[in-house]
Protein backbone atom coordinates (compact mmCIF):
# COMPACT_ATOMS: atom_id res chain seq x y z
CA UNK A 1 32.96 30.40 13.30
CA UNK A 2 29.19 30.61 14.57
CA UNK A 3 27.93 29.19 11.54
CA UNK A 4 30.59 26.22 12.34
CA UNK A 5 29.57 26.17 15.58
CA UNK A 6 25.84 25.60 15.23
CA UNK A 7 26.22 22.90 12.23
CA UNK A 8 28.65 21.03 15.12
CA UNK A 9 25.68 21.55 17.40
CA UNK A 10 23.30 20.07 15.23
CA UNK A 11 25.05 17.22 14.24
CA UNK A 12 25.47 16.35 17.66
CA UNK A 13 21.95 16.60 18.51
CA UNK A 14 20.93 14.37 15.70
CA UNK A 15 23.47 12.02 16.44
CA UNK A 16 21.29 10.04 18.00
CA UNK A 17 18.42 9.53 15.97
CA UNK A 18 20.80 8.94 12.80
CA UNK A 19 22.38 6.14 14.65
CA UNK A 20 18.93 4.57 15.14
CA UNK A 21 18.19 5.05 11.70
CA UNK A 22 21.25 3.49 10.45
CA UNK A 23 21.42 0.37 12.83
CA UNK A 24 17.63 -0.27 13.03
CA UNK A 25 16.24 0.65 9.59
CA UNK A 26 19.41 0.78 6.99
CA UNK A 27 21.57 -2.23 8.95
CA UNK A 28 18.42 -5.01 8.49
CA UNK A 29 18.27 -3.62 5.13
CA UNK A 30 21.53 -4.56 3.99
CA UNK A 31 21.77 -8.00 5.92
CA UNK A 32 18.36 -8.97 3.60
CA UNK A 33 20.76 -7.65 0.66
CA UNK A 34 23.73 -9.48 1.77
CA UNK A 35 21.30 -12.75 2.35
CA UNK A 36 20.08 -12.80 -1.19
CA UNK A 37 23.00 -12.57 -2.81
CA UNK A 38 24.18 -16.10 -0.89
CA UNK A 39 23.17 -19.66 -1.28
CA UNK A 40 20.50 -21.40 1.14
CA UNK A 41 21.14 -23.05 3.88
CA UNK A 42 20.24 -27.13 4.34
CA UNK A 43 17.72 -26.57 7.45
CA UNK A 44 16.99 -22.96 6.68
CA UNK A 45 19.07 -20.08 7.19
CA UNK A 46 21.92 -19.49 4.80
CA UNK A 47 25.44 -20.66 3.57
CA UNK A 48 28.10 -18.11 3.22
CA UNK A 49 28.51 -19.29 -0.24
CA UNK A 50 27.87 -16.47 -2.78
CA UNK A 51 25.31 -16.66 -5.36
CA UNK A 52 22.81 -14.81 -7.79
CA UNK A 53 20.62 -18.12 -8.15
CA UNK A 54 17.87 -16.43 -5.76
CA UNK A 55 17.82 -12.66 -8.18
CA UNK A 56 17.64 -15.41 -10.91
CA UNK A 57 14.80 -17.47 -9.50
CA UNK A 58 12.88 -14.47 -8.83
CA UNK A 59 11.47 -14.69 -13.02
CA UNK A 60 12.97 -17.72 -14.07
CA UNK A 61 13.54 -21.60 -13.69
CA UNK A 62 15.40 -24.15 -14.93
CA UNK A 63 13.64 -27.88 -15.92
CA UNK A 64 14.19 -30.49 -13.49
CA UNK A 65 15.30 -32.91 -15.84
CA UNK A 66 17.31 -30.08 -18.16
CA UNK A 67 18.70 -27.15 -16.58
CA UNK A 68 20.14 -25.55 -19.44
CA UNK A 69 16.20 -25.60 -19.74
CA UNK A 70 15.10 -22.06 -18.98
CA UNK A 71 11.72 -20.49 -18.89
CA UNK A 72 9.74 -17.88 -16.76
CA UNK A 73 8.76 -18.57 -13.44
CA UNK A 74 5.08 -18.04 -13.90
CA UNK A 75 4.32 -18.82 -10.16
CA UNK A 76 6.28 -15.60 -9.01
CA UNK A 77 4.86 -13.58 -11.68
CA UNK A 78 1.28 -14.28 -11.24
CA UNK A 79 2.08 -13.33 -7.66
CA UNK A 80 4.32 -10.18 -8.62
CA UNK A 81 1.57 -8.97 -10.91
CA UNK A 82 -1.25 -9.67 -8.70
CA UNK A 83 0.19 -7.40 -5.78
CA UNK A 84 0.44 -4.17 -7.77
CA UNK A 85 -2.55 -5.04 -9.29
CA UNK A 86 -4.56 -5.05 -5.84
CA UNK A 87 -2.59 -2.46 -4.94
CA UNK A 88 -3.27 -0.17 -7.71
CA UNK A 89 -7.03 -1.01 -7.61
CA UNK A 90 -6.90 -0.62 -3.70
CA UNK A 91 -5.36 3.04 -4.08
CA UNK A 92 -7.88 3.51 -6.77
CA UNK A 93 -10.87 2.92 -4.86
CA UNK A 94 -9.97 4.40 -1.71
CA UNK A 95 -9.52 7.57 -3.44
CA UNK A 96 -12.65 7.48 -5.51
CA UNK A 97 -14.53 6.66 -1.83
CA UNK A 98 -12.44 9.26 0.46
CA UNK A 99 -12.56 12.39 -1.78
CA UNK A 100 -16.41 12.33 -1.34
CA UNK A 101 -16.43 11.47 2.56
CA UNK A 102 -12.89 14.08 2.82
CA UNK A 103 -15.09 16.88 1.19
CA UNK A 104 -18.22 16.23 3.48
CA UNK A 105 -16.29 16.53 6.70
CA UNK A 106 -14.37 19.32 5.52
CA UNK A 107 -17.55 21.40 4.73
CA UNK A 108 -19.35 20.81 7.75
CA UNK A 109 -19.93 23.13 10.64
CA UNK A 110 -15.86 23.80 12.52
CA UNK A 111 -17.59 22.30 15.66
CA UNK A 112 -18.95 18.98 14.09
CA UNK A 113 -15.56 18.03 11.96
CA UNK A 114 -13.92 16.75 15.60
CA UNK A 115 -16.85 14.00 15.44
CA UNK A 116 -16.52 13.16 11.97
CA UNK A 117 -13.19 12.71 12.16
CA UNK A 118 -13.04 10.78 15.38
CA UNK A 119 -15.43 8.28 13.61
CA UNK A 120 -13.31 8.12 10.57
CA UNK A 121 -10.17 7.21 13.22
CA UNK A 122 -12.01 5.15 14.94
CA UNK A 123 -11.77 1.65 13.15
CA UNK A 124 -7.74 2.22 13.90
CA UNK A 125 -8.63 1.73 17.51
CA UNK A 126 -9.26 -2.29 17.15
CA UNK A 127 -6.78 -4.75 15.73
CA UNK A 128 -5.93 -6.00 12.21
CA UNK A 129 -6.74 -8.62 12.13
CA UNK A 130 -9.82 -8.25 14.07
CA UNK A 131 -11.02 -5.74 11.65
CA UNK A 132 -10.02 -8.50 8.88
CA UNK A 133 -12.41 -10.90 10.19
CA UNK A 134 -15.27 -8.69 10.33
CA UNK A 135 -14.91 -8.61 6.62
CA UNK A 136 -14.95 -11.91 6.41
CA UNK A 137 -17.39 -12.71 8.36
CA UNK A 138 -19.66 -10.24 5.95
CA UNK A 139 -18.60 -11.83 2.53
CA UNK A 140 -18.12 -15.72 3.22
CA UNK A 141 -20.52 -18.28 2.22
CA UNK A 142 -22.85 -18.11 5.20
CA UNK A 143 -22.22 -14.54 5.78
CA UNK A 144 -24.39 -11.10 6.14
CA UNK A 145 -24.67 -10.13 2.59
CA UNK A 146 -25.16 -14.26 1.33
CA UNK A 147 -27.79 -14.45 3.97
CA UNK A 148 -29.66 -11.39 2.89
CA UNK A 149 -29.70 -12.28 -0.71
CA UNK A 150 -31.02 -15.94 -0.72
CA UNK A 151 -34.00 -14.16 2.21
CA UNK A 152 -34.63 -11.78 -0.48
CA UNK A 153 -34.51 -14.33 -2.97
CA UNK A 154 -31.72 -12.67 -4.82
CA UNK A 155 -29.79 -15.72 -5.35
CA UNK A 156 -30.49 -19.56 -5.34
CA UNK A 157 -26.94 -20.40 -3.66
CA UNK A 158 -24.42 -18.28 -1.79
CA UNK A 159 -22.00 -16.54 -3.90
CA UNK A 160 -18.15 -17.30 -3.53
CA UNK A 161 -16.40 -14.09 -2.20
CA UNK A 162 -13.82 -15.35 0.02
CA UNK A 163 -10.67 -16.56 -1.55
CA UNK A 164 -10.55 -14.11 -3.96
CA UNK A 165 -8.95 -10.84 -5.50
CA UNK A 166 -12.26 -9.82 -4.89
CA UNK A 167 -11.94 -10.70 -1.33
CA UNK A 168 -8.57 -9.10 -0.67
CA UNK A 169 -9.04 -5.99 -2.77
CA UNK A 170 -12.63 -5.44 -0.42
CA UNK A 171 -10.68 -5.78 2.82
CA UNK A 172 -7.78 -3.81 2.04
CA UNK A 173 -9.89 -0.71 0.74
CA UNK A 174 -11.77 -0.77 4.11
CA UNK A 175 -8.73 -1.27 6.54
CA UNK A 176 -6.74 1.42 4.31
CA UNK A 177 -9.46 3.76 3.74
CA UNK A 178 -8.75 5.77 6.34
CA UNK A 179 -5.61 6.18 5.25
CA UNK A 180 -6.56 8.48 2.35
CA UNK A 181 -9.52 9.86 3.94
CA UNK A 182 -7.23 12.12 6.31
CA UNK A 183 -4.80 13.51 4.26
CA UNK A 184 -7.17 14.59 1.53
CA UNK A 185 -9.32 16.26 4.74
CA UNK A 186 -6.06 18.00 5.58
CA UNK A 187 -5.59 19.44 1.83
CA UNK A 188 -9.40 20.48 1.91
CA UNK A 189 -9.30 22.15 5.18
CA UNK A 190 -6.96 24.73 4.18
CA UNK A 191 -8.93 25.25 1.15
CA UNK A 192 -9.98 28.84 0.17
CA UNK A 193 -14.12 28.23 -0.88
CA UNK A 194 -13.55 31.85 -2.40
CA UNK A 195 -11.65 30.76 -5.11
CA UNK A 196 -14.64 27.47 -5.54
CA UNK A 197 -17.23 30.50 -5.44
CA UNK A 198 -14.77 32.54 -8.22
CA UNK A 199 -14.83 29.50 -10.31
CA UNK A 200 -18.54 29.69 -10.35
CA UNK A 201 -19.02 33.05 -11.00
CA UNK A 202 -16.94 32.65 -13.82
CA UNK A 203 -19.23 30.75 -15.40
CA UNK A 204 -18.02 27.37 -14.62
CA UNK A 205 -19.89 23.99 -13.81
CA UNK A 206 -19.38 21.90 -11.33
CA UNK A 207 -16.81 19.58 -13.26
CA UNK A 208 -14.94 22.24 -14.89
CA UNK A 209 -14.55 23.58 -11.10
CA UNK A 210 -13.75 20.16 -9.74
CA UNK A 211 -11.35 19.48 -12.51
CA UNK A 212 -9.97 23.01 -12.86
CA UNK A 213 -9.57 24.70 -9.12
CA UNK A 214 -10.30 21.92 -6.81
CA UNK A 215 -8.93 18.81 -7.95
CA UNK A 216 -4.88 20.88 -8.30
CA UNK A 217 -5.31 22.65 -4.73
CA UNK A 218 -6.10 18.84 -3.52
CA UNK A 219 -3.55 17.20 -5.63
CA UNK A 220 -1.10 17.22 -2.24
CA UNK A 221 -3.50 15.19 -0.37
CA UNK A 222 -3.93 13.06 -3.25
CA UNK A 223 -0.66 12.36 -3.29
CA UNK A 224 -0.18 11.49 0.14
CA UNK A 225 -3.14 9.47 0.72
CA UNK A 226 -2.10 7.30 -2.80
CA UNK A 227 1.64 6.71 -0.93
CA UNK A 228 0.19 5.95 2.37
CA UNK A 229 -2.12 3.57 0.86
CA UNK A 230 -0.71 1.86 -2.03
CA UNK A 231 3.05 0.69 0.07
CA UNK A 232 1.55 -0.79 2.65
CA UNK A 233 -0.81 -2.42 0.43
CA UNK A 234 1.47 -3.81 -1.94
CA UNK A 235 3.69 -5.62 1.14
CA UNK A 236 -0.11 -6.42 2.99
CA UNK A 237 0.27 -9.95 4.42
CA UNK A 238 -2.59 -10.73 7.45
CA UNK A 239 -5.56 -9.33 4.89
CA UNK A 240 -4.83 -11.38 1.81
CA UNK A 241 -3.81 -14.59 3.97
CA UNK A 242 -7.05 -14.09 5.86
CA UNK A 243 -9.41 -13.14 3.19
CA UNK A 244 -7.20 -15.08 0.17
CA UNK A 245 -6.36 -18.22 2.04
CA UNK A 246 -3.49 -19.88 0.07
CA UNK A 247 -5.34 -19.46 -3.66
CA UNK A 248 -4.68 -15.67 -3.62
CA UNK A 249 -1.33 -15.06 -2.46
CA UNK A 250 0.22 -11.61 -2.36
CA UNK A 251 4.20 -10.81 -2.17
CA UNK A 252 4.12 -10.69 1.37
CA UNK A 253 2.54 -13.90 1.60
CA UNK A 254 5.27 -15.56 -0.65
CA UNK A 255 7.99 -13.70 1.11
CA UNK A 256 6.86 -15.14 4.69
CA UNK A 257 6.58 -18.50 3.17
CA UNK A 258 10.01 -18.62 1.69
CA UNK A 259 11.51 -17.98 5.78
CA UNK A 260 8.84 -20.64 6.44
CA UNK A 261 8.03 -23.42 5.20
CA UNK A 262 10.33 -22.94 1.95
CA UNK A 263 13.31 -22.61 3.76
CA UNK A 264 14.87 -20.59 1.46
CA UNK A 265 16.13 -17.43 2.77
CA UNK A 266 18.13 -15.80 -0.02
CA UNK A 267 14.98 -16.04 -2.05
CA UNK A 268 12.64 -14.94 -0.11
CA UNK A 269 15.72 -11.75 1.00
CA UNK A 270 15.55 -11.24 -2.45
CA UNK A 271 12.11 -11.32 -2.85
CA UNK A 272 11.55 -8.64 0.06
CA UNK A 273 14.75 -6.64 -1.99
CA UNK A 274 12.40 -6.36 -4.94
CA UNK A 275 9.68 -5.17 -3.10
CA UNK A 276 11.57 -2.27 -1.62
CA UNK A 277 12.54 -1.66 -5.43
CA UNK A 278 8.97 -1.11 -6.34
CA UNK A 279 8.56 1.08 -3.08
CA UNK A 280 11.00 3.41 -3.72
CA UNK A 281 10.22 3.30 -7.54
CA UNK A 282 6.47 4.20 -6.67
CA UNK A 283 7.85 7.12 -4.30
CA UNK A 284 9.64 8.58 -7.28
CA UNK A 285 7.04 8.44 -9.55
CA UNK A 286 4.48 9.64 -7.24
CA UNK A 287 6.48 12.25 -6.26
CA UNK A 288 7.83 13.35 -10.24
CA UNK A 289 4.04 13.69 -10.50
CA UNK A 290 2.96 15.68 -7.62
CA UNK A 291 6.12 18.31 -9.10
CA UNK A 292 5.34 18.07 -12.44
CA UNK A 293 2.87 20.93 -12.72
CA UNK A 294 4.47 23.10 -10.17
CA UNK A 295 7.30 23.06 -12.44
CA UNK A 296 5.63 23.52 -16.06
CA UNK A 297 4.42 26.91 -14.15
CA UNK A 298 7.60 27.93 -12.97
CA UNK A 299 9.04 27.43 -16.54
């Protein structure tokens, strides 16, 4: 009866926060579901008039002269493609620059990792977009590093940056750097250097010990810092409009402009459907990964 008792309790306690969840994370959830399974409205909006036409328009499209005409919709593709790509790449480099500046800070003096950490945090203490401009404002035609090249007679003419994957994969590795920076610190810091010193003394070098003892006590950090980086990345929207303009558009550029200017809801519900789908697919596969060696032990 106790055991009854307290499971009451505790599902009255989280009463509360499970009603939150459900009315302000799952309930806009499945109105964008409902939405893209309905027809679009004439003004914008929708009409309750159900229809798959926006899943289908997602990767295909019919000829304007010929419906029964059907071939991929390379528009949405490109744009599909390009966001994991960036994203990938983003997650990529953010790990390849954090697990160096993660190790430094953990293996400095206890007293001094407070400052290096406050510096890492500190470029989450000014806006987005703010922080999106200073990029710019380093890589477009008349910028820092195009100034400093054609004075050091580098280059004859500025070099086009802005616009660009180029442009969009630089800013979103430097706002989202931090992001992997801190929970690879976090994985470090509870780190036993005795079993980095063991490795040595077993005869190791340094990249059997990175590979072998380092790189799976890290792995959980790794992990982390690749989801926190790579789904807010993938759905990014004020970095690649900013740094991309409208020549490299990423899915959460195409999903505001559908509720924009497109005027076509359902799409652009379904369009923010399939991005959740890649979320939660990433998750999974992240996560498979993370538990795959654990397991092999275990078995």
């Amino acid at each position: 009866m106790r055991r009854r008792g307290g499971t009451l309790w505790n599902w009255l306690l989280s009463a509360p926060a499970l009603l939150v969840l459900v009315l302000a994370a799952s309930g806009p959830l499945v109105i964008v579901l409902v939405y893209s399974f309905l027809s679009p409205g004439n003004m914008g909006g929708v009409a309750w008039e159900p229809s798959t036409d926006a899943w289908f328009r997602l990767f295909f499209k019919r000829d304007i002269f010929d419906p029964e005409v059907v071939t991929w919709n390379e528009a949405h593709l490109v744009v599909f493609w390009r966001s994991v790509s960036l994203s990938l790449q983003t997650t990529a480099i953010c790990a390849i620059l954090g697990f160096p500046t993660a190790w430094f800070i953990a293996t400095r003096a206890p007293h001094r990792r407070a400052l290096w950490l406050f510096l890492i945090t500190i470029p989450f203490w000014t806006n987005l977009l703010v922080r999106t401009f200073a990029i710019q404002e380093l890589i477009r035609n008349t910028g820092t590093i195009n100034s400093l090249l054609l004075r050091l007679g580098v280059i004859g003419e500025p070099i086009q940056m802005m616009y660009t994957d180029f442009a969009v994969l630089v800013g979103m590795a430097y706002v989202f750097l931090p992001l992997m920076v801190l929970p690879l610190y976090a994985a470090m810091d509870k780190l036993d250097m005795r079993l980095v010193e063991a490795g040595y003394d077993l005869y190791g070098g340094r990249l059997q010990v990175l590979r072998h003892v380092i790189f799976p006590l890290v792995k959980p950090g790794f992990v982390a810092g690749s989801i926190l980086v790579f789904i807010p990345a993938i759905g990014a929207y004020v970095t690649p409009r900013v740094l991309g303009g409208g020549r490299t558009m990423m899915l959460g550029n195409l999903i505001e402009l559908q509720f924009g200017q497109g005027r076509n809801w359902p799409l652009g519900s379904a369009m923010a459907m399939l991005l959740l789908i890649v979320v939660v697919a990433a998750l999974v596969l992240y996560l498979r990964w993370a538990n795959a060696e654990p397991e092999q032990r275990n078995g």
